[in-house]
N, C-alpha and C. Protein backbone atom coordinates (compact mmCIF):
# COMPACT_ATOMS: atom_id res chain seq x y z
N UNK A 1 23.91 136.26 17.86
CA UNK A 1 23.99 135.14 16.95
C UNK A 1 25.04 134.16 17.50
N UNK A 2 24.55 133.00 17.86
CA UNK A 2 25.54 131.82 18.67
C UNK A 2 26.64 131.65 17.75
N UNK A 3 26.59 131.74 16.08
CA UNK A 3 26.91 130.99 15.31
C UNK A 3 28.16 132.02 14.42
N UNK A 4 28.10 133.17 15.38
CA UNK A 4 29.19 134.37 14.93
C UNK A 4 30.74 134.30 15.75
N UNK A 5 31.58 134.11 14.94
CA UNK A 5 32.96 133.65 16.14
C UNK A 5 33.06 134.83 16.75
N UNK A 6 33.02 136.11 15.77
CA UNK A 6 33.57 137.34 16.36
C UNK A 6 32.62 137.46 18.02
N UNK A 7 31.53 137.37 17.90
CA UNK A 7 30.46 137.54 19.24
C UNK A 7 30.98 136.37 20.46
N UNK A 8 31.54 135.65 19.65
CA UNK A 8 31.78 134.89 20.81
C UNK A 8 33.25 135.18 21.52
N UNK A 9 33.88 135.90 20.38
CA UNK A 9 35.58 136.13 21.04
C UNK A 9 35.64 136.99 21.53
N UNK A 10 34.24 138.14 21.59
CA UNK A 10 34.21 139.32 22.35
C UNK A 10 34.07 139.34 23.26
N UNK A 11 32.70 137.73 23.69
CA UNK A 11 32.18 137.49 25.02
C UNK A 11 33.73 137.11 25.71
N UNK A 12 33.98 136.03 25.31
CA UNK A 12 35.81 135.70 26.12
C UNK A 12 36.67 136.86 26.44
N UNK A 13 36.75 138.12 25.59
CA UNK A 13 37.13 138.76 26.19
C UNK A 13 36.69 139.55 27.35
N UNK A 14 35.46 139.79 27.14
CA UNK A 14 34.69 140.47 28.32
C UNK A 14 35.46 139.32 29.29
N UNK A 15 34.75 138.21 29.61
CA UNK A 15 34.85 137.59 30.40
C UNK A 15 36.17 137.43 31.56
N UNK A 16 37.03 137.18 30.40
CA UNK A 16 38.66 136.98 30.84
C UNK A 16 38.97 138.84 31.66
N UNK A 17 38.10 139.70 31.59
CA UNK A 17 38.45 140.97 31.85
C UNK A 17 38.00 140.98 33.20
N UNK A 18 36.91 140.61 33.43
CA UNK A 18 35.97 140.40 34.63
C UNK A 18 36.36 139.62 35.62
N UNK A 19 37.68 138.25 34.88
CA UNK A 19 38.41 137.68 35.30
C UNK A 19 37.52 136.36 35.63
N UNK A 20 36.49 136.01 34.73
CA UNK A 20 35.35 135.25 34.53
C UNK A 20 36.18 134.03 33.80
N UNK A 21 37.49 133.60 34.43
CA UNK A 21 38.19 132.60 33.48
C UNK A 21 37.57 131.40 32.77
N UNK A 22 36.94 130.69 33.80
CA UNK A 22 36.06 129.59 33.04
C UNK A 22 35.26 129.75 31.93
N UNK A 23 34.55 131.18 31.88
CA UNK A 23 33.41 131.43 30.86
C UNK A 23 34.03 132.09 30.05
N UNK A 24 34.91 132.49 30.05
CA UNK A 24 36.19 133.02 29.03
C UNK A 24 37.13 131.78 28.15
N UNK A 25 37.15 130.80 28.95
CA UNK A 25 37.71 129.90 28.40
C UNK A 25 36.58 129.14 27.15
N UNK A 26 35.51 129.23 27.73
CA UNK A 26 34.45 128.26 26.74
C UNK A 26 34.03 128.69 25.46
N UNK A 27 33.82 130.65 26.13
CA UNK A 27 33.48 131.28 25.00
C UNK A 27 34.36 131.27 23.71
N UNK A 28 36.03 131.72 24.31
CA UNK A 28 36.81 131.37 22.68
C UNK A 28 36.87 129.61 22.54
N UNK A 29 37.06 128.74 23.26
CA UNK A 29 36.67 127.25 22.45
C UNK A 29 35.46 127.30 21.32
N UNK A 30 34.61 128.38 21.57
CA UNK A 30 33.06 128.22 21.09
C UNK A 30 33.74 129.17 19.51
N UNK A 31 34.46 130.49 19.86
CA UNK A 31 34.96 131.28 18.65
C UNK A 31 36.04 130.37 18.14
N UNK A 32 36.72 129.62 18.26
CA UNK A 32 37.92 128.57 17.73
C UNK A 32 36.97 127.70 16.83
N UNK A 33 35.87 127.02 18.02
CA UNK A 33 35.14 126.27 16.50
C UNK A 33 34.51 127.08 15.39
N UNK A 34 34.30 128.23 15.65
CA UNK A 34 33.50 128.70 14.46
C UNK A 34 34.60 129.54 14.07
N UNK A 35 36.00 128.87 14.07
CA UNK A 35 37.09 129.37 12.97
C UNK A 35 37.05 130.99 13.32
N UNK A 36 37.25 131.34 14.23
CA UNK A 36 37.56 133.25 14.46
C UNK A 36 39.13 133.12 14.66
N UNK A 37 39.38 134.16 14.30
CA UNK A 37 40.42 134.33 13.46
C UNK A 37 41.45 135.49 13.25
N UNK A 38 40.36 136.22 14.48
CA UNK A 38 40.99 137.58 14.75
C UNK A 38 42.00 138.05 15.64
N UNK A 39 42.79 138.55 14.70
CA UNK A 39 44.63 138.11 15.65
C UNK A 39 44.04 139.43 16.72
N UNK A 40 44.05 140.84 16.12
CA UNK A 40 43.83 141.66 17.24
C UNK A 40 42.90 141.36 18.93
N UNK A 41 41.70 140.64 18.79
CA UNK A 41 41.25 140.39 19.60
C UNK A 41 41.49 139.07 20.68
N UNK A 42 42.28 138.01 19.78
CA UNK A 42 43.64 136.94 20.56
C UNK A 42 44.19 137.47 21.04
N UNK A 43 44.87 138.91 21.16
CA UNK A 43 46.12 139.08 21.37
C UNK A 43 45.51 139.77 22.76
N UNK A 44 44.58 140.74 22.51
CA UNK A 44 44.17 141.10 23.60
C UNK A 44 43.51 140.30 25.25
N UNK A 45 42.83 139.04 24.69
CA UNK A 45 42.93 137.51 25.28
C UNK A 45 43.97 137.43 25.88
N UNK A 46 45.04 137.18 25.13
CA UNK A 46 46.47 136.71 25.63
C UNK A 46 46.62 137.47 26.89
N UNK A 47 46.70 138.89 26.66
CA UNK A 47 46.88 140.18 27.49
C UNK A 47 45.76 139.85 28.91
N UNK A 48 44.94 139.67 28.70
CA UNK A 48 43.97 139.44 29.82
C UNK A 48 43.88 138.18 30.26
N UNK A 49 44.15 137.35 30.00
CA UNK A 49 44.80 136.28 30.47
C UNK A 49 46.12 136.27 31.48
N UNK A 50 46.64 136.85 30.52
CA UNK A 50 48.23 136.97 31.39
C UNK A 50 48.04 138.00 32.98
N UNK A 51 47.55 138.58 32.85
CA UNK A 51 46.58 139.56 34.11
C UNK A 51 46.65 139.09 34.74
N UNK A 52 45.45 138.37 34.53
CA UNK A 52 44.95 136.93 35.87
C UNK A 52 45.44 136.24 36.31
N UNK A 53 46.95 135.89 35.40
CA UNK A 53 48.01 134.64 36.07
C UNK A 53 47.61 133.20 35.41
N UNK A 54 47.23 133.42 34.07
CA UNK A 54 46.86 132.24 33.43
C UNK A 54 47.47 132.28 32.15
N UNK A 55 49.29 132.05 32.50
CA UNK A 55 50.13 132.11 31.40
C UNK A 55 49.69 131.18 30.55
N UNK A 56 49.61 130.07 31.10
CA UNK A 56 49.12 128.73 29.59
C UNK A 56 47.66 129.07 28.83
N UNK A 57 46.84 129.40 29.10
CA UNK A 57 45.79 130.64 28.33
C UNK A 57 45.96 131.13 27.09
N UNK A 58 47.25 132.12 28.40
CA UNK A 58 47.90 133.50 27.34
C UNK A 58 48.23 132.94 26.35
N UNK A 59 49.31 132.06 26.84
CA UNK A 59 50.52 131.50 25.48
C UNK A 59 49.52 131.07 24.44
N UNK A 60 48.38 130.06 24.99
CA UNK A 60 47.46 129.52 23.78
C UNK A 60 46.60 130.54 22.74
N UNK A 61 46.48 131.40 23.33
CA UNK A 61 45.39 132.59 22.81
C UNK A 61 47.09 133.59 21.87
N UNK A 62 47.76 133.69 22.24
CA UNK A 62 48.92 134.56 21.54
C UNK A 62 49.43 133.77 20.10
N UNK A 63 49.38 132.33 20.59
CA UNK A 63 49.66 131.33 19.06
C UNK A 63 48.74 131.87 18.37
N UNK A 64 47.88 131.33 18.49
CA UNK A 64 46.06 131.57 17.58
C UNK A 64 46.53 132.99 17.11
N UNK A 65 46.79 134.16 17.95
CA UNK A 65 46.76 135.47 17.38
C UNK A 65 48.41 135.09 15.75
N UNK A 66 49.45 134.83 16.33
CA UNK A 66 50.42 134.48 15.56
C UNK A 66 49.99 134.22 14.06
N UNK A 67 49.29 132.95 13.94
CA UNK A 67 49.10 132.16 13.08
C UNK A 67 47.91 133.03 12.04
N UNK A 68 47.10 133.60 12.98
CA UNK A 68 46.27 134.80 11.92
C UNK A 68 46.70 136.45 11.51
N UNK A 69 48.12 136.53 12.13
CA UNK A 69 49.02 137.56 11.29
C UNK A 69 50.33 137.69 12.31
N UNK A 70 51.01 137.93 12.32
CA UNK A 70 52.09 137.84 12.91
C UNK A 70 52.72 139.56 13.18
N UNK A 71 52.80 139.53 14.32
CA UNK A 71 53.20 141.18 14.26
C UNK A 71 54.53 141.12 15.84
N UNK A 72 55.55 141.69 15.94
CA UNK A 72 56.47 141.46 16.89
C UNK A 72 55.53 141.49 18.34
N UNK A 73 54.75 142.12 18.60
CA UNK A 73 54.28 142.66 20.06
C UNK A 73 53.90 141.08 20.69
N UNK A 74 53.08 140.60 19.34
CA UNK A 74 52.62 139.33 19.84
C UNK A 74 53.36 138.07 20.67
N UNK A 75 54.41 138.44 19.48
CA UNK A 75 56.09 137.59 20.03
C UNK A 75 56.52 137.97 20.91
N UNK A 76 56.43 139.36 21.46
CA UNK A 76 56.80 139.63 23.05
C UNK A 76 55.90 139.17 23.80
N UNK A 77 54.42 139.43 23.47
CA UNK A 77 53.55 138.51 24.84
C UNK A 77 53.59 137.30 24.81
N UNK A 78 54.33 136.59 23.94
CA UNK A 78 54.73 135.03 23.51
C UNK A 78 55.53 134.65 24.50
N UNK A 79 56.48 135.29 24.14
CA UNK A 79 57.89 135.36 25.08
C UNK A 79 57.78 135.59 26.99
N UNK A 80 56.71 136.70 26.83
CA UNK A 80 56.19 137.06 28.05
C UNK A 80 55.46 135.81 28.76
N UNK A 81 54.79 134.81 27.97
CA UNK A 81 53.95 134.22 28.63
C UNK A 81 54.77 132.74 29.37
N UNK A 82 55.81 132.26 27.97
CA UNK A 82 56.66 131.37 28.03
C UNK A 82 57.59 131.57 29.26
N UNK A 83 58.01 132.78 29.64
CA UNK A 83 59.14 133.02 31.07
C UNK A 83 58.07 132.72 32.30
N UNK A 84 56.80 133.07 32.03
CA UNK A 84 56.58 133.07 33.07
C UNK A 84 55.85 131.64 33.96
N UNK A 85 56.12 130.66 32.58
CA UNK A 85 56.37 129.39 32.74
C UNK A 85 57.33 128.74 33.09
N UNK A 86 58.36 129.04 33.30
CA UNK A 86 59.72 128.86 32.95
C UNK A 86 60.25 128.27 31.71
N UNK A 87 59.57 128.31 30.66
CA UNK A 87 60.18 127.89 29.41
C UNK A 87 61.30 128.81 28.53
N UNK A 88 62.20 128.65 29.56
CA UNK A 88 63.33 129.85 29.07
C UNK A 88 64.16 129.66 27.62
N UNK A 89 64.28 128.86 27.25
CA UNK A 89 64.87 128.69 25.93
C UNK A 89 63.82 129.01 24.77
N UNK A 90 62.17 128.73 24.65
CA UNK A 90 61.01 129.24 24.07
C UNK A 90 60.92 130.82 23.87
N UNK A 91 61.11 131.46 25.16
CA UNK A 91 60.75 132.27 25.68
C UNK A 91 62.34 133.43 24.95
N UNK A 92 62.99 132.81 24.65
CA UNK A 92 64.16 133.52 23.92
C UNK A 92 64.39 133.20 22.59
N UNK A 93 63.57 132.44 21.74
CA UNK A 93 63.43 132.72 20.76
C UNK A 93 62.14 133.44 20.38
N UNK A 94 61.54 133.81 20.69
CA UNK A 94 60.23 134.25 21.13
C UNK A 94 60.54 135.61 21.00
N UNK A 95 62.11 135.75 21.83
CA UNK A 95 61.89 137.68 22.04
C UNK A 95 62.77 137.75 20.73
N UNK A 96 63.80 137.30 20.53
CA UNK A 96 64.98 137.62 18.86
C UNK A 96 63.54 137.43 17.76
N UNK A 97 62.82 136.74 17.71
CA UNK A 97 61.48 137.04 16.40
C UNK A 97 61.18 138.55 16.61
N UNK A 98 60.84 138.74 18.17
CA UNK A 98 60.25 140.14 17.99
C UNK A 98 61.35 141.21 18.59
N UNK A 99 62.37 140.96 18.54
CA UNK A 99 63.34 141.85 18.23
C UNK A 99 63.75 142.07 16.48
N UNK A 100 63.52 141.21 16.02
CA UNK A 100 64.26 141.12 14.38
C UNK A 100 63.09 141.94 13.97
N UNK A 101 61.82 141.87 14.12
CA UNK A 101 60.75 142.09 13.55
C UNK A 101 60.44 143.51 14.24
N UNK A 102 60.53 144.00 15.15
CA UNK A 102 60.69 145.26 15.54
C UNK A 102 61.45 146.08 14.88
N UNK A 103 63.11 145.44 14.77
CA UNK A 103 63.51 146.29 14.33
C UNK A 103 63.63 146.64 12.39
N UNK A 104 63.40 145.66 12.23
CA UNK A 104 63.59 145.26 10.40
C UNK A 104 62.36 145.09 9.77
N UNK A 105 60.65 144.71 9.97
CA UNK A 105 60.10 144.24 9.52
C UNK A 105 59.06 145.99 9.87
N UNK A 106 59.12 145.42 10.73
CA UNK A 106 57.82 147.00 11.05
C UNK A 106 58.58 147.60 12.31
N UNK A 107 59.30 148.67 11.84
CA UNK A 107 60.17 149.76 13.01
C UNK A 107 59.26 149.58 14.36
N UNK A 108 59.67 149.65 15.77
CA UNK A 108 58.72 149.65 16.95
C UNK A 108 60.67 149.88 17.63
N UNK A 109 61.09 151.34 18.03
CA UNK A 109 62.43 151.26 18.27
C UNK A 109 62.18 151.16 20.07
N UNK A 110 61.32 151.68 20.51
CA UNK A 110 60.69 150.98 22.20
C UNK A 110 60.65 149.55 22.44
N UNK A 111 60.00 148.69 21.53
CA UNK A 111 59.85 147.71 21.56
C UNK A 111 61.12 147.00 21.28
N UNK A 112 61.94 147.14 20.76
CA UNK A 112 63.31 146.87 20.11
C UNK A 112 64.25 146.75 21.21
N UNK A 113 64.20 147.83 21.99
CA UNK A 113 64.80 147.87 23.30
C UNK A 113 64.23 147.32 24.33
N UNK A 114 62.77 147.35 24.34
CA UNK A 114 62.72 146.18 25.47
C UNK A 114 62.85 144.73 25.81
N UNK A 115 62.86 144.65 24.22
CA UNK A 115 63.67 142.98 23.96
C UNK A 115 64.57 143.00 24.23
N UNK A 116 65.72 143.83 23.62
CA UNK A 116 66.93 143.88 24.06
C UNK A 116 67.18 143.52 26.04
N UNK A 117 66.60 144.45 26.48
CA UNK A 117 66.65 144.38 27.78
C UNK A 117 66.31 142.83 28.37
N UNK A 118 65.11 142.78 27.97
CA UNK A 118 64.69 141.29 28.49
C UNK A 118 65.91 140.19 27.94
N UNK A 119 66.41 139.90 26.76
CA UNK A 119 67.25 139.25 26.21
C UNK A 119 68.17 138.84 26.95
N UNK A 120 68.74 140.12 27.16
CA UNK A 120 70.29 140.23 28.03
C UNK A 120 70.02 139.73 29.48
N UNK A 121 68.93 140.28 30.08
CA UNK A 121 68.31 139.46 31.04
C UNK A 121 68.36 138.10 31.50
N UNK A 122 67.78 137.50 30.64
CA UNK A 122 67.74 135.99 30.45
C UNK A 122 68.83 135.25 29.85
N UNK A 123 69.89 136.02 29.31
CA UNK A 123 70.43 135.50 28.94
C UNK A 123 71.80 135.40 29.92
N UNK A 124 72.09 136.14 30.98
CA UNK A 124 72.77 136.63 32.13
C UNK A 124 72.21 135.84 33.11
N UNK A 125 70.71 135.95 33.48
CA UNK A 125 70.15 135.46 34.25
C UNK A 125 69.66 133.58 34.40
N UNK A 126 68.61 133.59 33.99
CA UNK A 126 68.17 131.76 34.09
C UNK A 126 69.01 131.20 32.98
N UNK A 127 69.48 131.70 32.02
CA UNK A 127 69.78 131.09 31.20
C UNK A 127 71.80 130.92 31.03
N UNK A 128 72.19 131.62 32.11
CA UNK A 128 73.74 131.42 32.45
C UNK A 128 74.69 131.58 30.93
N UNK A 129 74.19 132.65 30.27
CA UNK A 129 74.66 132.63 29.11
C UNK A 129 75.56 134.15 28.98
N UNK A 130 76.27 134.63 29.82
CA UNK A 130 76.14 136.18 30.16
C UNK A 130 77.19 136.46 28.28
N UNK A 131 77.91 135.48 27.87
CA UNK A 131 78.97 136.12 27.02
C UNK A 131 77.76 136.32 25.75
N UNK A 132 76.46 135.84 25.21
CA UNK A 132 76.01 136.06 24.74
C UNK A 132 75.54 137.13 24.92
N UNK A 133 74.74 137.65 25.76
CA UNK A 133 74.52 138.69 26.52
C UNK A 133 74.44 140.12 25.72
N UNK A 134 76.14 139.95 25.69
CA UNK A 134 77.37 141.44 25.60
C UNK A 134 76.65 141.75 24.12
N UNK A 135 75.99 140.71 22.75
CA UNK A 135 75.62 141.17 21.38
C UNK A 135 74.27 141.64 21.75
N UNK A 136 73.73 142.12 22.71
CA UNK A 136 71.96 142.93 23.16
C UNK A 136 72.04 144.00 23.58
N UNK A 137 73.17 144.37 23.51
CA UNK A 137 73.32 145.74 24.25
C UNK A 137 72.50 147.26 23.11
């Protein structure tokens, strides 16, 4: 059914897996117009996107997932997609959402720490901020 978003956000994902970027790209434009909406299967987009080396994709497909429920992981592949743009100041508020939300909103104590890690990272690293740093430990 042309006219089903879910069928079409499945095809994008196939696609983007196959690494079929172009026909991955059209298929979710095609599930976006028919309003799909499904954060789990965005997010996985995002994820297969980011694969391929098509951070601006990712980042676009990880919003969309955001905006139809919000869960920390997402905010790390947010964050994930934004560094690897160099949008380092994005990309660090990006990880404190899904650090706060890891640790306070829905427990994920792995995930908690790998923000942490990345944080201190960036915040030592591109971002020349090391005294901030020392509160990620």
């Amino acid at each position: 059914n042309n006219r089903e978003p879910a069928v079409w956000a499945h095809l994008a994902l196939l696609c983007a897996k196959q690494q079929r970027i172009d026909e991955a790209e059209q298929a979710l434009e095609q599930a976006l117009r028919h309003e799909f909406r499904g954060a789990p299967v965005l997010a996985k987009l995002s994820e297969a996107f980011f694969a391929c080396g098509r951070w601006q994709l990712a980042e676009q497909a990880v919003r969309r997932a955001l905006v139809a429920g919000e869960k920390a992981a997402y905010h790390k592949l947010l964050a994930d997609s934004l560094l690897e743009q160099n949008s380092y100041d994005d990309a660090l508020s990006a990880l404190k959402k899904a650090l706060e939300m890891a640790e306070a909103v829905d427990p994920q104590p792995e995930l908690a720490a790998t923000c942490k890690l990345a944080i201190r990272g960036l915040l030592q690293g591109q971002l020349g901020r090391p005294e901030e740093a020392a509160a990620y430990q």
